[in-house]
Each structure stands twice: as C-alpha cells, then as structure tokens.
C-alpha atoms as a PDB file:
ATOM      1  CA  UNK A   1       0.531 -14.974 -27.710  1.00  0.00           C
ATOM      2  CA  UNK A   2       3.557 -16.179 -25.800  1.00  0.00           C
ATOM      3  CA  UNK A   3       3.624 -14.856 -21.822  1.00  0.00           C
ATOM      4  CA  UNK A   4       7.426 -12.586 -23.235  1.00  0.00           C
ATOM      5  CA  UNK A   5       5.269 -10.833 -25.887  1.00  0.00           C
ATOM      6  CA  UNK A   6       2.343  -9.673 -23.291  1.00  0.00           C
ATOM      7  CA  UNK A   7       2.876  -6.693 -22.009  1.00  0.00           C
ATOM      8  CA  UNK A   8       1.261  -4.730 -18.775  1.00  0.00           C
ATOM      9  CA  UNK A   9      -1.736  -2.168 -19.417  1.00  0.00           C
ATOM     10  CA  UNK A  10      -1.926   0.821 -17.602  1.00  0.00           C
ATOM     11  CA  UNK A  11      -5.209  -0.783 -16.084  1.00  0.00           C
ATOM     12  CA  UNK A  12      -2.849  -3.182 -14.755  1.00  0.00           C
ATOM     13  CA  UNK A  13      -0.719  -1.030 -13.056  1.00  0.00           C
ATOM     14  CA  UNK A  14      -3.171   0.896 -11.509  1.00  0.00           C
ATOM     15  CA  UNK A  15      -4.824  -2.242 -10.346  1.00  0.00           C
ATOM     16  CA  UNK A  16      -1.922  -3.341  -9.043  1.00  0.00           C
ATOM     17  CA  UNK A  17      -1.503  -0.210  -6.799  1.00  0.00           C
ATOM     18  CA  UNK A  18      -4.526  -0.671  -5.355  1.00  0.00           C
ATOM     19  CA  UNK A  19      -4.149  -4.210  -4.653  1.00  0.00           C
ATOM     20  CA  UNK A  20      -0.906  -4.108  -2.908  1.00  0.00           C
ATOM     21  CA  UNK A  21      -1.340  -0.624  -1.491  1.00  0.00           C
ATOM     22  CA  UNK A  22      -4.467  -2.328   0.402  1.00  0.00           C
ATOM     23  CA  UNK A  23      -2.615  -5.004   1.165  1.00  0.00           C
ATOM     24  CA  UNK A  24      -0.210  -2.908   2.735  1.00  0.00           C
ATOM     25  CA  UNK A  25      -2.808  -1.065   4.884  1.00  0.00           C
ATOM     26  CA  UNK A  26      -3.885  -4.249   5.943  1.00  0.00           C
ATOM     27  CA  UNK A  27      -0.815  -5.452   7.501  1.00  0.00           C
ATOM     28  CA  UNK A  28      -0.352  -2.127   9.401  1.00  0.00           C
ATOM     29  CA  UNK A  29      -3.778  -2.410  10.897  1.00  0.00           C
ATOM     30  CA  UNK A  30      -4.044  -5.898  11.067  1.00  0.00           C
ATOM     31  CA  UNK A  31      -0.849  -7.456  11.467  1.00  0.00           C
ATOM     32  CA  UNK A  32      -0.029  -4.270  13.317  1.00  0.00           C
ATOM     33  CA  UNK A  33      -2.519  -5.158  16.012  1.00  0.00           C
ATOM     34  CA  UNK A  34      -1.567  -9.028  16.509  1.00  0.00           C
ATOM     35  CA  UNK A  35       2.387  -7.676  16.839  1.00  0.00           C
ATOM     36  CA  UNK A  36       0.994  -5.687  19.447  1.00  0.00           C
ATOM     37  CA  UNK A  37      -1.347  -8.035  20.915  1.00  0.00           C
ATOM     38  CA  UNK A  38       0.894 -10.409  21.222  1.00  0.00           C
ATOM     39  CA  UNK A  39       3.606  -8.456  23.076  1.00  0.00           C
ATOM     40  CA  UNK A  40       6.271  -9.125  19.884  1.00  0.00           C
ATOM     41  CA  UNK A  41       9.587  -6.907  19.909  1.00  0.00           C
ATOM     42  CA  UNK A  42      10.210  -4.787  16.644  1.00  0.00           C
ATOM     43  CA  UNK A  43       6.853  -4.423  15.063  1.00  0.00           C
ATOM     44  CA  UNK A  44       8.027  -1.332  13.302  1.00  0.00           C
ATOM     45  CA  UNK A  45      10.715  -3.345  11.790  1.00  0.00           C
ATOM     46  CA  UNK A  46       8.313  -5.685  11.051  1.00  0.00           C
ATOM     47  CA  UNK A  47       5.750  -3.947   9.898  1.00  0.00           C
ATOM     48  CA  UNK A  48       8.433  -1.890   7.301  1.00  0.00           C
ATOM     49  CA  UNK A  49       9.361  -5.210   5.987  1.00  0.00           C
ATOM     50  CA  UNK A  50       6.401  -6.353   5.065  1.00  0.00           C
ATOM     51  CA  UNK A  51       6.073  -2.699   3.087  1.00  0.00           C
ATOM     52  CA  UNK A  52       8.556  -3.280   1.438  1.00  0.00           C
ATOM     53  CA  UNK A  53       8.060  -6.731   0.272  1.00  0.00           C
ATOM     54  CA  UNK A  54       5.188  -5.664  -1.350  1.00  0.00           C
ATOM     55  CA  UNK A  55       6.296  -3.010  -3.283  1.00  0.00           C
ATOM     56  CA  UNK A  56       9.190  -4.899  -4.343  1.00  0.00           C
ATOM     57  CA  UNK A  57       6.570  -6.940  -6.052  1.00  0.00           C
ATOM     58  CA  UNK A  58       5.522  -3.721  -7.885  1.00  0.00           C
ATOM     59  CA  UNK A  59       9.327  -3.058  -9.063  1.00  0.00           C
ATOM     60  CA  UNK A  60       9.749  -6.626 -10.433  1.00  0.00           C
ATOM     61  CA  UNK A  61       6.358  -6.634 -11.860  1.00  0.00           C
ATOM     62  CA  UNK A  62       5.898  -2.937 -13.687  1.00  0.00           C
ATOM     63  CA  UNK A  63       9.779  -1.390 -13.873  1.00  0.00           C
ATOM     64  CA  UNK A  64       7.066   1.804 -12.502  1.00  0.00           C
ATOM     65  CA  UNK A  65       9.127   2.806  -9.907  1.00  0.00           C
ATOM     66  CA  UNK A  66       6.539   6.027  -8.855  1.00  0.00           C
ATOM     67  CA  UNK A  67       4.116   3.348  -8.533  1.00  0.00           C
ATOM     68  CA  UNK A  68       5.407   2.721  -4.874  1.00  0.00           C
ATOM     69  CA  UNK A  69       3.713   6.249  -3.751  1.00  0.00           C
ATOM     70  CA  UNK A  70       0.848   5.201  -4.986  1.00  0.00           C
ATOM     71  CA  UNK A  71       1.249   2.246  -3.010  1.00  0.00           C
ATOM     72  CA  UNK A  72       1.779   3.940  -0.038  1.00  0.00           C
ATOM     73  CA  UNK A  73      -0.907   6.206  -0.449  1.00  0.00           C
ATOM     74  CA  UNK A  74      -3.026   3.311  -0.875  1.00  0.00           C
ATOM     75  CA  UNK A  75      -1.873   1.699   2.430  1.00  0.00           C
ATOM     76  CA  UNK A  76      -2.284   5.506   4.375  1.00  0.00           C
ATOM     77  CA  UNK A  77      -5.732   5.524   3.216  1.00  0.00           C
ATOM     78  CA  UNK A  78      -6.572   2.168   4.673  1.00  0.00           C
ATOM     79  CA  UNK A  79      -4.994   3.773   8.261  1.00  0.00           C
ATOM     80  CA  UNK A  80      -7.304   6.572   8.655  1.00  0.00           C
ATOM     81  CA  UNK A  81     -10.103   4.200   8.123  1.00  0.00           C
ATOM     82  CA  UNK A  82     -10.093   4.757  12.166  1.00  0.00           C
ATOM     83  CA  UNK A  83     -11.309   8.386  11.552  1.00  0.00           C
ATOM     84  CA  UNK A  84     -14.932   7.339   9.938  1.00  0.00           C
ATOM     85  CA  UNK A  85     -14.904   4.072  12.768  1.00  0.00           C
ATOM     86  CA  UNK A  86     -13.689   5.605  15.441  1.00  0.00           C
ATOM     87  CA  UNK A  87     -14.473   9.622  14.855  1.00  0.00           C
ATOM     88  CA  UNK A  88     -11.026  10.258  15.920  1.00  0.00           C
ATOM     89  CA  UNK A  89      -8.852  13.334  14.128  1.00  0.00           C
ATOM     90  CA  UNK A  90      -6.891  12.859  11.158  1.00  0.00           C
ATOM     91  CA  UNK A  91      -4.359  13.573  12.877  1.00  0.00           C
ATOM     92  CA  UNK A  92      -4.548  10.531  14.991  1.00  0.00           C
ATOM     93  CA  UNK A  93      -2.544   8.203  12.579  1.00  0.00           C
ATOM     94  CA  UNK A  94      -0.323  11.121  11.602  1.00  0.00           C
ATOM     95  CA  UNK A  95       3.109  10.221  12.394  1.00  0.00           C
ATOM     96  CA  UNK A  96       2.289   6.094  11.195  1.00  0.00           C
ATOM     97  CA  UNK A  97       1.159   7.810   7.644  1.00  0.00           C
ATOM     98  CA  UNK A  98       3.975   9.920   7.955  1.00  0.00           C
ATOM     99  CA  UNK A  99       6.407   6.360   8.317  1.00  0.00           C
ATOM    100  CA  UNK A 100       4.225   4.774   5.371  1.00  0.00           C
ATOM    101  CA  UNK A 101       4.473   7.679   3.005  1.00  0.00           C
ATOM    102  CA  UNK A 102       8.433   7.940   3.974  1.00  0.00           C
ATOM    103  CA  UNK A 103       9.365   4.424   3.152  1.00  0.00           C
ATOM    104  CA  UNK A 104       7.526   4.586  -0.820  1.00  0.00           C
ATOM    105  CA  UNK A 105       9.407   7.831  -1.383  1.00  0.00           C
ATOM    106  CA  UNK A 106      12.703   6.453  -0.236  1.00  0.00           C
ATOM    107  CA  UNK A 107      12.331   3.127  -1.621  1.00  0.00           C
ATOM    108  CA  UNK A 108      11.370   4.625  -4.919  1.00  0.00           C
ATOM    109  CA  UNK A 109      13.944   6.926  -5.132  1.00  0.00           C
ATOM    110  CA  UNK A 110      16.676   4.035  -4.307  1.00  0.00           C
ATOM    111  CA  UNK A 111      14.794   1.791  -6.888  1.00  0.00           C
ATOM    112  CA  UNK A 112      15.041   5.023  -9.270  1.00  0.00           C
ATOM    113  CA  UNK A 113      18.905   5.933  -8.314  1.00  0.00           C
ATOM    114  CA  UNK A 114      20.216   1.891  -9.152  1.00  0.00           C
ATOM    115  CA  UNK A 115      17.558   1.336 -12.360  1.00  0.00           C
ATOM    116  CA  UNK A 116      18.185  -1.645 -13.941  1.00  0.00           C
ATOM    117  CA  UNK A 117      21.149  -3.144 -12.077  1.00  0.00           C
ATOM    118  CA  UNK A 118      18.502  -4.809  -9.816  1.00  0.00           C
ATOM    119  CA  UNK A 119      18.375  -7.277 -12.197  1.00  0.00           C
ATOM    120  CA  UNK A 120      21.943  -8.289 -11.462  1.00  0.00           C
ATOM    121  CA  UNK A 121      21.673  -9.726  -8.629  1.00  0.00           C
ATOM    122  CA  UNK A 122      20.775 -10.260  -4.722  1.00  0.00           C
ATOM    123  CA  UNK A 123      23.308  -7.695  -3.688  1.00  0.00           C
ATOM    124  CA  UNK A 124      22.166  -5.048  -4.907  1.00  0.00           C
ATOM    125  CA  UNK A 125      18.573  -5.511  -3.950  1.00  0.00           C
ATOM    126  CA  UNK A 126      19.615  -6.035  -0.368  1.00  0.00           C
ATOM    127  CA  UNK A 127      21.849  -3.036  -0.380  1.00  0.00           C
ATOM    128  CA  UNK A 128      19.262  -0.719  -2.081  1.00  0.00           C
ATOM    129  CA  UNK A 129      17.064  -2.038   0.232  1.00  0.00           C
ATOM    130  CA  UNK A 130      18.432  -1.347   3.310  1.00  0.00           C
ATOM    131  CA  UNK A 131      19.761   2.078   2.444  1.00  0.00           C
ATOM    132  CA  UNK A 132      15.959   3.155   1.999  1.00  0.00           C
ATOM    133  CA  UNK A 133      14.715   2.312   5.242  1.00  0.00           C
ATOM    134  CA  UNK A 134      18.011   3.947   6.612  1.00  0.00           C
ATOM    135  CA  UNK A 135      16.969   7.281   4.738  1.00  0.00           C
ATOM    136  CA  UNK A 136      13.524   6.774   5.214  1.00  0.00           C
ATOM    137  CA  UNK A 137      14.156   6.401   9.208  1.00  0.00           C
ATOM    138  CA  UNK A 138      16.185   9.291   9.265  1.00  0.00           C
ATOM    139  CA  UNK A 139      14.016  11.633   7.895  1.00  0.00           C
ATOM    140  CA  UNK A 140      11.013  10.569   9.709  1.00  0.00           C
ATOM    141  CA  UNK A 141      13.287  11.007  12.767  1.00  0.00           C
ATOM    142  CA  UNK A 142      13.793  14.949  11.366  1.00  0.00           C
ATOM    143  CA  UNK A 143       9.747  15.258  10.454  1.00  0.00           C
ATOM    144  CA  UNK A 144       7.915  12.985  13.106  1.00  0.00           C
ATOM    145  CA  UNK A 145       9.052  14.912  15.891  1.00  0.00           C
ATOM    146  CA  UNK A 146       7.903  17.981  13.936  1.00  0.00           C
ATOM    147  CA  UNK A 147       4.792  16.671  12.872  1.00  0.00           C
ATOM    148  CA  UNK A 148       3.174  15.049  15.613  1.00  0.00           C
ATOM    149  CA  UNK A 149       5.512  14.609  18.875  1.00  0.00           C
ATOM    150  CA  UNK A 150       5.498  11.328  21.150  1.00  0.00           C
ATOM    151  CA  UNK A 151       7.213  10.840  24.481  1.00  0.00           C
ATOM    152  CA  UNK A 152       9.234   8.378  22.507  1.00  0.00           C
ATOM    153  CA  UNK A 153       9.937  10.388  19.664  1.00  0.00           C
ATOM    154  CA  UNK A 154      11.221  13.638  21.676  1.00  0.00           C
ATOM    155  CA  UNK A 155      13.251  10.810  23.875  1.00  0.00           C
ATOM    156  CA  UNK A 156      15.781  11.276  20.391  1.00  0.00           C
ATOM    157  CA  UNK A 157      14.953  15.192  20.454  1.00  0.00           C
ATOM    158  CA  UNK A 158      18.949  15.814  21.543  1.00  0.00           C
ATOM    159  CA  UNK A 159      22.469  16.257  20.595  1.00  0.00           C
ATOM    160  CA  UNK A 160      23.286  12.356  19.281  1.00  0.00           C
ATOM    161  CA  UNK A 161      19.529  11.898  18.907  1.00  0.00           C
ATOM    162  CA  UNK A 162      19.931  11.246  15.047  1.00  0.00           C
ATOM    163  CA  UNK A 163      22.257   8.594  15.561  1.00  0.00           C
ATOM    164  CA  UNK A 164      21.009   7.081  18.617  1.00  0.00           C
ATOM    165  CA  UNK A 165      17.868   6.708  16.475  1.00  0.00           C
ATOM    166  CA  UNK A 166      19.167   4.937  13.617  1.00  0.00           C
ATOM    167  CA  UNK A 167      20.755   2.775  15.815  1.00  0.00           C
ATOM    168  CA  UNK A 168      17.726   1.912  17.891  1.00  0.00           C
ATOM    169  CA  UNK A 169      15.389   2.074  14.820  1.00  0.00           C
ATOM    170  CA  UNK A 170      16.638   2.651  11.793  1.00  0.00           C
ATOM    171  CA  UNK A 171      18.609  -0.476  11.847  1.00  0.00           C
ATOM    172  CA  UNK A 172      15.771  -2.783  12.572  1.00  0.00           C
ATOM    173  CA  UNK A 173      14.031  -1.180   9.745  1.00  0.00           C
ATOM    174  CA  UNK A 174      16.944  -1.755   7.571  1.00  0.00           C
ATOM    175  CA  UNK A 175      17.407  -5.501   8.137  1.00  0.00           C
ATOM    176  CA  UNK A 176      13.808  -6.111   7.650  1.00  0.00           C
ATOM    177  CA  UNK A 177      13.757  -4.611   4.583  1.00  0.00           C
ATOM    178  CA  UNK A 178      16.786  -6.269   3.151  1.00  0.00           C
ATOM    179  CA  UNK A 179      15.200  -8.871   4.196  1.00  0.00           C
ATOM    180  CA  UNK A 180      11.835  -8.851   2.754  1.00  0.00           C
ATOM    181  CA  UNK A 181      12.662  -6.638  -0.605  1.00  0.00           C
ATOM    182  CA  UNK A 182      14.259 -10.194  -2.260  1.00  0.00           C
ATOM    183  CA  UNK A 183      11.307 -11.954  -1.427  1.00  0.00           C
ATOM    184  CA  UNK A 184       9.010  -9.280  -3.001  1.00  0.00           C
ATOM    185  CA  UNK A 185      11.235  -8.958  -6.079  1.00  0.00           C
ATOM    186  CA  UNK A 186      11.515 -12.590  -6.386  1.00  0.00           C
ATOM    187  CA  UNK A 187       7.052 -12.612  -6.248  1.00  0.00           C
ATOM    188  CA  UNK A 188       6.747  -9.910  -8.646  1.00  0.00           C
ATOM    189  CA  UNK A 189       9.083 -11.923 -10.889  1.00  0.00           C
ATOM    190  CA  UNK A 190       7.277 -15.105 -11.103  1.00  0.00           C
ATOM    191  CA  UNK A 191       3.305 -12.812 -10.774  1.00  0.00           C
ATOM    192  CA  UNK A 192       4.835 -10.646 -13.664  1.00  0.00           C
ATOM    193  CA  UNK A 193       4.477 -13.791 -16.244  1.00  0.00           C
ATOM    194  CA  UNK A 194       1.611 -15.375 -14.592  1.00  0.00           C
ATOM    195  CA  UNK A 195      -1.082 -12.603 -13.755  1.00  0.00           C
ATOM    196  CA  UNK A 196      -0.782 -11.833 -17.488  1.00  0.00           C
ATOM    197  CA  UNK A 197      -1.363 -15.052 -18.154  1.00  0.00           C
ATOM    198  CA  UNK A 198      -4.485 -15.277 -16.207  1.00  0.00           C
ATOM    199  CA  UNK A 199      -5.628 -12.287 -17.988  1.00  0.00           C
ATOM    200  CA  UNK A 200      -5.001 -13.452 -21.218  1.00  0.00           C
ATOM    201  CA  UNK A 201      -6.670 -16.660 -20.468  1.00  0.00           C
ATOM    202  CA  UNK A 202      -9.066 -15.868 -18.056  1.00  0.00           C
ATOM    203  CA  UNK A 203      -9.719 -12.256 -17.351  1.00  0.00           C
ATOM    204  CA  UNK A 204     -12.774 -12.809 -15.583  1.00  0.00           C
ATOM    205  CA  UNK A 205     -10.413 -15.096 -12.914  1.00  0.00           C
ATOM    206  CA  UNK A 206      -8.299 -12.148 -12.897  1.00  0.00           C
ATOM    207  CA  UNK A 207     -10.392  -9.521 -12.164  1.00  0.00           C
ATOM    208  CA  UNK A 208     -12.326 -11.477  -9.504  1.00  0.00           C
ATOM    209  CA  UNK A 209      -9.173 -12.598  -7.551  1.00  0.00           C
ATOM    210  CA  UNK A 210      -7.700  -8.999  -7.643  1.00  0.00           C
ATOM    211  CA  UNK A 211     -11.592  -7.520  -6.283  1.00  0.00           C
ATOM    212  CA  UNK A 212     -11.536  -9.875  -3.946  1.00  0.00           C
ATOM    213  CA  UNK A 213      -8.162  -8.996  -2.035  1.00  0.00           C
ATOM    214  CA  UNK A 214      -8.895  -5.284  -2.306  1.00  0.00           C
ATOM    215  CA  UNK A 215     -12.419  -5.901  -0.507  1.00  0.00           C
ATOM    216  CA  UNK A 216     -10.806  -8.418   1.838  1.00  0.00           C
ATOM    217  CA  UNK A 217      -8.096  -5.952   2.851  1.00  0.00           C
ATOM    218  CA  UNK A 218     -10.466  -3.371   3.296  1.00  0.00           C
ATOM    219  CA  UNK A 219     -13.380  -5.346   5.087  1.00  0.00           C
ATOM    220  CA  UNK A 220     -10.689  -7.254   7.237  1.00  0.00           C
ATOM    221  CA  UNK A 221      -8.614  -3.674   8.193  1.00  0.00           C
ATOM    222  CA  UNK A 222     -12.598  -2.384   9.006  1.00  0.00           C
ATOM    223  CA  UNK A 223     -13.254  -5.082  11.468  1.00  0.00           C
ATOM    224  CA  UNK A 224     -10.303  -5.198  13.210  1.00  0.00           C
ATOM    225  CA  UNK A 225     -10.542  -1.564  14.152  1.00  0.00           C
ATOM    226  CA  UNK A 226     -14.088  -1.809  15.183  1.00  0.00           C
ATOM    227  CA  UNK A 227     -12.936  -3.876  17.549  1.00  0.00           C
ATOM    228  CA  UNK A 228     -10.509  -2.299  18.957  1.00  0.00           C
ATOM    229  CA  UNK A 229      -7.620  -4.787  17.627  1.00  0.00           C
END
C-alpha cells in the first residue's frame, strides 16, 4: 500500500492527543521551570509557542481541528499533577490551565474559521496563528482576573487594562506562535506520511515509540515537581 492511500485510524488520532497533549504538559512543567530557573524574559511567550507548535502538528497531521482541546486537556492534566505531589488545591494551577485550555479553543477555532487555505501557504499559517494567541490573550485577560486573581493580573484590572495587556502580553504570545505554528505544521506534514508508515511496517516500533514519550512526559513532568523545579 503506497504511504497516499493509508489513511489515519481513529486509534491514531486519539493516540496522537495523548502524545502531544503530554508533551505539551511537559514543556509547561518542565521547560516552564528551566525558563524560570534560569531567569529568561517571556516564558509565557515561550511557553505558548511551544503549544502551539505542537498542535500545529495535530492540524497538519489529522485535518481534526477539535483535536487541539483534547490536546490541551491533555497538557492541563499533566499541570495538576502538583495536586497528588504536592497536596496543593486544584485551584493552585488554575489560571495556567485556564491559559492552556484558552490557547486550544482559540487556535482551533482559527484553524476551523480558515479550513483548508492553510495549505496555501506560510501566510496564512502565521496570520491564523498569531490572531489566536491575540484572542486567546484577551480573553484570558477578561476570565483570569475572574477566575483566580494575581497582583499581576489585577495590575491590568483598569480603564486601558485590555489594551495595555495585549500589548505587554498578548503580543509576545502572538509572535511566538507565528513563530512556532510553521514549524509544527511543517512536522505534522512530513510525521503525517511517515508515522503511517511505521505502522504499516512496523506497528510494534510504533506503538513502543509513542508509549514511550507519553511515559517519559509524564515520569519527567513527575520528577521535576517533586523537586521543586
């Protein structure tokens, strides 16, 4: 069977969410952490990038476009791995869920709004892109403040404050995503072929190297909040 007459199982697809959406939590614990750590400006920015890189891989991959909740959902779940670790509240990680959940429903509504014309070209992928995390910033600006109220947050809590957060946030988020959503795409193109291959060929390979990430993620995102990273 040639690699253009294989098509994706639903298996697949829900495989894939959990893959990427652990993925995903991983980099907001993990990479999260070493941002911090390190003293690094914009890890939001960063941090929403790397989000959305991964999903793109999703869109390019599956055409699914409600698969990015999942993915997100996936990634939240990997957060509140601090409430079993740590015994803290669920609502410790609220407003960082909040962000995580904010960015798949905005990204998947852009990806839903311009369908297939992000196969046209870079353009469009890097304006889609960017207008997500703007809407996605804006309305966690709106809910975060609602939903679980920082110093930093109610800083924004003022006439202007909408704007002044874009500007100071929303901005950052949107470059990183235009950034990073071509790179994703441009992955989930050349995985889309290939990881069918694999399974065609080798399903046991596949299988393994997919477990193996998931566990990783999850193992990896474990330790690092045990110790306090």
């Amino acid at each position: 069977m040639s690699s253009r007459q294989r098509k994706a199982a639903p298996t697949d697809m829900w495989l894939a969410i959990l893959v990427l959406g652990s993925l995903f939590g991983f980099s907001e614990v993990v990479l999260n952490g070493a941002i911090r750590a390190a003293g690094l400006p914009y890890r939001a920015a960063i941090l929403t990038g790397v989000g959305v890189g991964l999903m793109a891989i999703a869109v390019a991959m599956f055409r699914k476009h409600l698969m990015l909740v999942g993915i997100a959902a996936v990634a939240m779940l990997g957060k509140q791995l601090v409430v079993p670790i740590l015994h803290v509240a669920l609502t410790c990680k609220a407003n960082s869920c909040l962000a995580v959940l904010l960015e798949g429903l905005a990204l998947a509504g852009t990806v839903t709004l311009v369908g297939r014309r992000l196969e046209r070209g870079l353009g469009v992928r890097i304006v889609g892109a960017a207008s997500a995390a703007l809407v996605a910033s804006g309305a966690f600006h709106y809910l975060g403040i609602r939903l679980a109220p920082c110093n930093y947050l109610l800083s924004f809590n003022r006439p202007g404050g909408l704007l002044a957060f874009l500007s100071t946030e929303g901005v950052s988020w949107a470059i990183a995503s235009a950034l990073m959503f071509p790179v994703g795409y441009r992955l989930g193109e050349w995985l889309r072929e290939g990881a069918l291959a694999l399974r065609a060929r080798q399903p046991l390979a596949y299988y393994a190297t997919n477990a193996m990430l998931v566990v990783g993620s999850w193992v990896a995102s474990a330790a690092a909040i045990s110790a306090g990273f």
